[in-house]
PDB file of N, CA and C in Angstrom:
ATOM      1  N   UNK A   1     -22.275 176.062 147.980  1.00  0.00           N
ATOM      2  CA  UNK A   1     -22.227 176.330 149.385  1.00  0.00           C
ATOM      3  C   UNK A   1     -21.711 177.749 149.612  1.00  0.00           C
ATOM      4  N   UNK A   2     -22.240 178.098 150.427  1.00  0.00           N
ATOM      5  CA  UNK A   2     -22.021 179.749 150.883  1.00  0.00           C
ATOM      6  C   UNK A   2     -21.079 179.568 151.584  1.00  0.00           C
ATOM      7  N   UNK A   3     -20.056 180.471 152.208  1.00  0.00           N
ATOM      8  CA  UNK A   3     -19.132 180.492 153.582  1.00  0.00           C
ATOM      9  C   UNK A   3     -19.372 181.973 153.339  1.00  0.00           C
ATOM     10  N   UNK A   4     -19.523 181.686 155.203  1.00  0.00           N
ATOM     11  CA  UNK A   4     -19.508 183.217 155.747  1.00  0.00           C
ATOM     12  C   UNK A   4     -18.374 183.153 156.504  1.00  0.00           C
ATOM     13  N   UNK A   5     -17.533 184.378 156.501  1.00  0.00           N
ATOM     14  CA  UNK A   5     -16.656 184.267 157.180  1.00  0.00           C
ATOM     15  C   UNK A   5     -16.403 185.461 158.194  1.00  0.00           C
ATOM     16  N   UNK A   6     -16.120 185.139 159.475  1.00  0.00           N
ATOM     17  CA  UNK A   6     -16.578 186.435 160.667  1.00  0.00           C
ATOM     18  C   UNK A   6     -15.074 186.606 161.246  1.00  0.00           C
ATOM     19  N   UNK A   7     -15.012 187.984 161.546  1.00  0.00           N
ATOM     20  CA  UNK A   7     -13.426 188.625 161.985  1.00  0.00           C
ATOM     21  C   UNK A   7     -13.425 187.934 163.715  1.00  0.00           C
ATOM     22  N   UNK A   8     -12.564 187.886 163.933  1.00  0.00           N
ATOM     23  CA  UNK A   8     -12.294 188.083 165.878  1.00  0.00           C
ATOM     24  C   UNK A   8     -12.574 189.127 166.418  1.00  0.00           C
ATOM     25  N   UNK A   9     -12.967 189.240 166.815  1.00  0.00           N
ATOM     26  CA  UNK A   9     -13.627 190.370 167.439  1.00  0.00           C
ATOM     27  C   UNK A   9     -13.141 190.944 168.583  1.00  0.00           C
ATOM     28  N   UNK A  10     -12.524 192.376 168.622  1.00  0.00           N
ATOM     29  CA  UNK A  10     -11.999 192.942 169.229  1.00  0.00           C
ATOM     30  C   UNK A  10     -12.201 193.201 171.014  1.00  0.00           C
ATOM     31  N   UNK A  11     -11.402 193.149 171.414  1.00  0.00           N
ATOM     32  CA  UNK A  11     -11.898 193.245 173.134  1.00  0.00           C
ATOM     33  C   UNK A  11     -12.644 194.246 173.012  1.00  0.00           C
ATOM     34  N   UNK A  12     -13.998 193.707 173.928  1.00  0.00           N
ATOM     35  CA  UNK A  12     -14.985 195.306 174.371  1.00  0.00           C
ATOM     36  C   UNK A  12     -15.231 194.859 175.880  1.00  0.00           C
ATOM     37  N   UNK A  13     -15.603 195.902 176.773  1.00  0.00           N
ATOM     38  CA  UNK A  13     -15.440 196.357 178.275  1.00  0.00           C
ATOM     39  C   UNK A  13     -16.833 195.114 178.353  1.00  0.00           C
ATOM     40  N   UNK A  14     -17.008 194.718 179.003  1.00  0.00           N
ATOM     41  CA  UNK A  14     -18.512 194.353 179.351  1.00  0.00           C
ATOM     42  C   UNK A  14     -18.151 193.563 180.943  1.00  0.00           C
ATOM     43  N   UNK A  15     -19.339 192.321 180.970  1.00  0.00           N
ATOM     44  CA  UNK A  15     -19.368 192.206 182.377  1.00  0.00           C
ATOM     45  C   UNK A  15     -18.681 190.680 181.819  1.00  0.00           C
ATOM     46  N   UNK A  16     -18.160 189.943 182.840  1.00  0.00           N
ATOM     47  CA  UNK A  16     -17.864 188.603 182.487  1.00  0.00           C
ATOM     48  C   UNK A  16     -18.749 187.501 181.604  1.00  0.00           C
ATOM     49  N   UNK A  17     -20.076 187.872 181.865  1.00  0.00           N
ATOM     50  CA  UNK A  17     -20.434 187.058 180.643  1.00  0.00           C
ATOM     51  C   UNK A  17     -20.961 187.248 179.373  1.00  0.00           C
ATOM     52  N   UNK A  18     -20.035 188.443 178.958  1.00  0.00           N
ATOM     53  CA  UNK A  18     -19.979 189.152 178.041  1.00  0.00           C
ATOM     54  C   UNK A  18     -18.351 188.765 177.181  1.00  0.00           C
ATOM     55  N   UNK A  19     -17.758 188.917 178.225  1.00  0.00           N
ATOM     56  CA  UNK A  19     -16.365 188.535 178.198  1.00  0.00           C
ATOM     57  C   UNK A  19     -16.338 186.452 177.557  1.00  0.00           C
ATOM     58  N   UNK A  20     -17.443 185.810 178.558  1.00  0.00           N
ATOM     59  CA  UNK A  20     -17.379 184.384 178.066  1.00  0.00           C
ATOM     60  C   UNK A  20     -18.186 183.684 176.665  1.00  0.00           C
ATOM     61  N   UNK A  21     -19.121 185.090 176.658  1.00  0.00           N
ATOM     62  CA  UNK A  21     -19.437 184.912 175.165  1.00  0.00           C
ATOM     63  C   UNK A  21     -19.033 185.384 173.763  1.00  0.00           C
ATOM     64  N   UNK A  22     -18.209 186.065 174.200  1.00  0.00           N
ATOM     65  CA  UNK A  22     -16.823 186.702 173.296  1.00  0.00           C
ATOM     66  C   UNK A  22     -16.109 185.375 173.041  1.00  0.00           C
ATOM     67  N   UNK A  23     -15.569 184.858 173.918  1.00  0.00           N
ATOM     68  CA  UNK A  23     -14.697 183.880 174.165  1.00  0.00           C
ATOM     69  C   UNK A  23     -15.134 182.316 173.237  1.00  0.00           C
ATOM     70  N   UNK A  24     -16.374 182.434 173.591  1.00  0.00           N
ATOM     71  CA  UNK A  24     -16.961 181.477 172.814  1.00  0.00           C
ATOM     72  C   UNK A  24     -17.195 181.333 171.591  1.00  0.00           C
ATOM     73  N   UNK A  25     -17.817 182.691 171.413  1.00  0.00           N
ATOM     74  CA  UNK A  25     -17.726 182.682 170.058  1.00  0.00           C
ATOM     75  C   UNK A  25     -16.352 182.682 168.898  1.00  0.00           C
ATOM     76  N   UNK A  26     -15.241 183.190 169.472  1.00  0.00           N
ATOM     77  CA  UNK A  26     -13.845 182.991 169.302  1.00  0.00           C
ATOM     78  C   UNK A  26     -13.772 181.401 168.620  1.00  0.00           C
ATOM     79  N   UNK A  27     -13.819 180.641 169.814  1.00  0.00           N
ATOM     80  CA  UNK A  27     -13.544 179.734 169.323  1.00  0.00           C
ATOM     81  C   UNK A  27     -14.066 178.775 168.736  1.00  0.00           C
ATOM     82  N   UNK A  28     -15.290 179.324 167.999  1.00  0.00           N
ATOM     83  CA  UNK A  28     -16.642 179.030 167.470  1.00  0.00           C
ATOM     84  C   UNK A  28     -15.402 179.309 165.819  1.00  0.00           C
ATOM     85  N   UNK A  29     -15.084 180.366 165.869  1.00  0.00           N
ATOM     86  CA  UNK A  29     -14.734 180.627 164.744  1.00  0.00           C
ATOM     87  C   UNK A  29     -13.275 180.198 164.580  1.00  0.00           C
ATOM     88  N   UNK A  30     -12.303 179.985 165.198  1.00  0.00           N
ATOM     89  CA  UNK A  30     -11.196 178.421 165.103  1.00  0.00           C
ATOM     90  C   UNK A  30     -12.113 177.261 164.883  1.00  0.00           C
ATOM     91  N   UNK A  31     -12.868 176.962 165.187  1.00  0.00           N
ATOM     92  CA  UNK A  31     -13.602 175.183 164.825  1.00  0.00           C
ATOM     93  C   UNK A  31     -13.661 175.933 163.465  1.00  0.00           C
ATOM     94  N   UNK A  32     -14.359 176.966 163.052  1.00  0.00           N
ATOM     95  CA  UNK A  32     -14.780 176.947 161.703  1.00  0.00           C
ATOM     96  C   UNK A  32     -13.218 176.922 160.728  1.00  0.00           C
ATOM     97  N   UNK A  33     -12.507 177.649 161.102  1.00  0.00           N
ATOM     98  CA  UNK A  33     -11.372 178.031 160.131  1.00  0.00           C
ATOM     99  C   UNK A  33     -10.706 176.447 159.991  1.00  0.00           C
ATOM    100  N   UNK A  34     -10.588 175.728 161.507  1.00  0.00           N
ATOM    101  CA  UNK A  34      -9.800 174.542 161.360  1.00  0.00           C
ATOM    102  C   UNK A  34     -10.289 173.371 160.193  1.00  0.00           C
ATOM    103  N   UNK A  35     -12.300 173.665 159.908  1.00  0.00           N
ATOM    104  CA  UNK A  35     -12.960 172.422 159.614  1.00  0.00           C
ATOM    105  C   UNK A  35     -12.995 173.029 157.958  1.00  0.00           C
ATOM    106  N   UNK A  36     -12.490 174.067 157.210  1.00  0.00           N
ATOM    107  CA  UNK A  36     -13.091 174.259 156.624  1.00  0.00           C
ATOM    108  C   UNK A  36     -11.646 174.105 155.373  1.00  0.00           C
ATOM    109  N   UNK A  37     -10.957 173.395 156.277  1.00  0.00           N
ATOM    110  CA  UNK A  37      -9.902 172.674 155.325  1.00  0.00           C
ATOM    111  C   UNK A  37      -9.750 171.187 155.527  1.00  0.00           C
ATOM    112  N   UNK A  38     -10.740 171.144 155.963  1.00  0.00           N
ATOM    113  CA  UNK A  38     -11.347 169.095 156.179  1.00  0.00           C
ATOM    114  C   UNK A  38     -12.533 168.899 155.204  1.00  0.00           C
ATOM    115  N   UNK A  39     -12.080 168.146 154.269  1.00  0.00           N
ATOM    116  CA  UNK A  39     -13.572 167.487 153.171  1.00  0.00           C
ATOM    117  C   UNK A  39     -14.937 166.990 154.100  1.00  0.00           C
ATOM    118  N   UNK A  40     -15.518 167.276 153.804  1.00  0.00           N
ATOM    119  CA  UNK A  40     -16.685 166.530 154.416  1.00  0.00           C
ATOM    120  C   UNK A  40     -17.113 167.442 155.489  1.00  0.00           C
ATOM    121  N   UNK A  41     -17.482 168.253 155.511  1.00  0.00           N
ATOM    122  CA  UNK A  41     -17.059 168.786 156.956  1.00  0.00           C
ATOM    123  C   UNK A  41     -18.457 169.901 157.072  1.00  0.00           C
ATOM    124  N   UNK A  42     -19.187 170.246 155.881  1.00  0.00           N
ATOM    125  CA  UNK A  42     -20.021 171.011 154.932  1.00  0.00           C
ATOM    126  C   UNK A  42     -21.064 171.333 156.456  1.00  0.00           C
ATOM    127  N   UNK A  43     -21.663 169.797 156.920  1.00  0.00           N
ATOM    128  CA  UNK A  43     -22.967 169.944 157.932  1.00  0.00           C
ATOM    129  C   UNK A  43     -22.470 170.632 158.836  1.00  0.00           C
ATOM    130  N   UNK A  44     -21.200 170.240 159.574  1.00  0.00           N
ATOM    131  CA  UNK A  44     -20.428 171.044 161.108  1.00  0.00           C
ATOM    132  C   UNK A  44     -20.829 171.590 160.997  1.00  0.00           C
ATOM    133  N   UNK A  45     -20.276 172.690 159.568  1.00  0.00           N
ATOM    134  CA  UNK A  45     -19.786 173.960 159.211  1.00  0.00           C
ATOM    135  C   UNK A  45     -21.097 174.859 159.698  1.00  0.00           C
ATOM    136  N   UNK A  46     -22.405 174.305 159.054  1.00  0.00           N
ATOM    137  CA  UNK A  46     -23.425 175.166 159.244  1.00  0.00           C
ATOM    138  C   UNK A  46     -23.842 174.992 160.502  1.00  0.00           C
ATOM    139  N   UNK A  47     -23.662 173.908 161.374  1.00  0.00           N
ATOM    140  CA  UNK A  47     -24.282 173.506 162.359  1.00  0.00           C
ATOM    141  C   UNK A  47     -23.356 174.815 163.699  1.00  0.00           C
ATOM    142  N   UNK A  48     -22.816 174.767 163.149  1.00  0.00           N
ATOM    143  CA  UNK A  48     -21.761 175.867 163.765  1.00  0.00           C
ATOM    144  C   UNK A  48     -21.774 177.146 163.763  1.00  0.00           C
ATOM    145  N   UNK A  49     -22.096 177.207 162.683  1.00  0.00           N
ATOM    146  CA  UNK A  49     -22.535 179.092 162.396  1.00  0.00           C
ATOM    147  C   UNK A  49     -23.840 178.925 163.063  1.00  0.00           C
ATOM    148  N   UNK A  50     -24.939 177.898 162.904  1.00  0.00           N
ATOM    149  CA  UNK A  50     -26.174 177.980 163.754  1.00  0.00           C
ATOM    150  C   UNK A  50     -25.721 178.672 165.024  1.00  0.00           C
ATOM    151  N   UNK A  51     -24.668 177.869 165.822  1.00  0.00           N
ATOM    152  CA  UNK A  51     -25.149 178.109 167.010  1.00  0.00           C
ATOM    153  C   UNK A  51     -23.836 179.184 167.154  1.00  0.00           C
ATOM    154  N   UNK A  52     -22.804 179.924 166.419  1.00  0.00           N
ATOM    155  CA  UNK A  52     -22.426 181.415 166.414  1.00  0.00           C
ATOM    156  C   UNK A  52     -23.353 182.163 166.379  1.00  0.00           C
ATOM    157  N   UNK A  53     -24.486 181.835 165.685  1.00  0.00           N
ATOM    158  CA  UNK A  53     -25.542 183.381 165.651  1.00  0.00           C
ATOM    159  C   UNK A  53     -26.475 183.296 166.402  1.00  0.00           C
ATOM    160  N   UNK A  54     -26.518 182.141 167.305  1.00  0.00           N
ATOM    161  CA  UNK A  54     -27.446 182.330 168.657  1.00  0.00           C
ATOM    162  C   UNK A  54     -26.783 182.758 169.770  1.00  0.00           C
ATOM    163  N   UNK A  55     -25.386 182.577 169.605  1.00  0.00           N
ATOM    164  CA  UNK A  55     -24.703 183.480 170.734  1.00  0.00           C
ATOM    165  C   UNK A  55     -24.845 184.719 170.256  1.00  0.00           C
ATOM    166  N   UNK A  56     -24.383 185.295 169.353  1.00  0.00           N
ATOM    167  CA  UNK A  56     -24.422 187.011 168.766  1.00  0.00           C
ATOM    168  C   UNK A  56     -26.192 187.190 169.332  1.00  0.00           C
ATOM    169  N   UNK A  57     -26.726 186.291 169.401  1.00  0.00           N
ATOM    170  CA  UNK A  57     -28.085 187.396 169.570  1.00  0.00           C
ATOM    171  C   UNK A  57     -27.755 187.105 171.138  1.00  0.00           C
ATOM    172  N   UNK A  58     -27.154 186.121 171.878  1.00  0.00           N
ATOM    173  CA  UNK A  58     -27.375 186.316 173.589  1.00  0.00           C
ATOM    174  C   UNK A  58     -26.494 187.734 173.603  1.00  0.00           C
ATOM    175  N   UNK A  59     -25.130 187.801 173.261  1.00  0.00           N
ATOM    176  CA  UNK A  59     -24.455 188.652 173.445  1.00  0.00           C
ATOM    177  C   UNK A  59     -24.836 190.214 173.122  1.00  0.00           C
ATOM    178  N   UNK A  60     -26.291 190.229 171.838  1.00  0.00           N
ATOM    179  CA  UNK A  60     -26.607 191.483 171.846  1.00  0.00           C
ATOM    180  C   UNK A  60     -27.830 191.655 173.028  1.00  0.00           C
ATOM    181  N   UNK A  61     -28.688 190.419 173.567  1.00  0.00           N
ATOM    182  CA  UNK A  61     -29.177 190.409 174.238  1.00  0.00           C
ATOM    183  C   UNK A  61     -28.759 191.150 175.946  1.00  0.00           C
ATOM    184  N   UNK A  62     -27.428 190.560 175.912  1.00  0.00           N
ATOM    185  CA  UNK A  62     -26.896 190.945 176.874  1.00  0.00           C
ATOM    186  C   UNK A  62     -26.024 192.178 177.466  1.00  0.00           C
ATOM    187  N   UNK A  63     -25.660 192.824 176.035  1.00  0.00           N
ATOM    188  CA  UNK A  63     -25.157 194.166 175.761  1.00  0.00           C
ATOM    189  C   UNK A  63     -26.295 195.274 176.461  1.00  0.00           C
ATOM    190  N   UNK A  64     -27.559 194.519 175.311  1.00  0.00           N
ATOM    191  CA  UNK A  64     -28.536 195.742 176.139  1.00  0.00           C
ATOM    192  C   UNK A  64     -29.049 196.317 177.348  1.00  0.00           C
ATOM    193  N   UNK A  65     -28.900 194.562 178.421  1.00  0.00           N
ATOM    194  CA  UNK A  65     -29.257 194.729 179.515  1.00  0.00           C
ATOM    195  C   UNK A  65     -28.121 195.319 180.147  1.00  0.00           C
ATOM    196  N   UNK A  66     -27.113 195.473 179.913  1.00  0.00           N
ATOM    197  CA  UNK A  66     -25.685 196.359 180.179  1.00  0.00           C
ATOM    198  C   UNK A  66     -25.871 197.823 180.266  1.00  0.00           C
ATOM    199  N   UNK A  67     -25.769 197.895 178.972  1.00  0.00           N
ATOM    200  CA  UNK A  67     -26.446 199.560 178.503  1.00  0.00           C
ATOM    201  C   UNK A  67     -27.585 200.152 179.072  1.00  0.00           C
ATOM    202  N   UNK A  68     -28.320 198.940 179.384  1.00  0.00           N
ATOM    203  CA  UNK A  68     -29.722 200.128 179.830  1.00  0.00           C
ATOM    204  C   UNK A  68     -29.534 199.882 181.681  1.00  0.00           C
ATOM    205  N   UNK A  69     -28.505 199.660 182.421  1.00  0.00           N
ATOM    206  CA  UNK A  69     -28.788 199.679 183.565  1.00  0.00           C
ATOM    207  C   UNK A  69     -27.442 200.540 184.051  1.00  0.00           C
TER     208      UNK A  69
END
């Protein structure tokens, strides 16, 4: 089994739901740190990073529409 493991990520300026997908993903990555000292726990784990890296793409999604207006 692979583990990826992702930093917290530093405050950046954006608009509030930039701010709530920060937030989310935060604590996307506490579920991971908490589960990954629980046996059994292997499916969460990925099922979890699934849906961390569909926020990282809303959040780059949403960066851009930031930046370009």
């Amino acid at each position: 089994m692979i583990i990826i493991l992702f930093e917290i990520m530093p405050y950046e300026a954006g608009s509030k739901e930039c701010r709530h997908l920060i937030d989310s993903k935060e604590s996307l990555l506490s579920a991971l740190e908490s589960l990954s000292k629980i046996n059994s726990t292997d499916v969460l784990q990925v099922q979890i990073r699934e849906i961390y890296n569909k926020l990282e793409i809303m959040h780059d999604q949403r960066k851009k529409i930031e930046y370009s207006s």
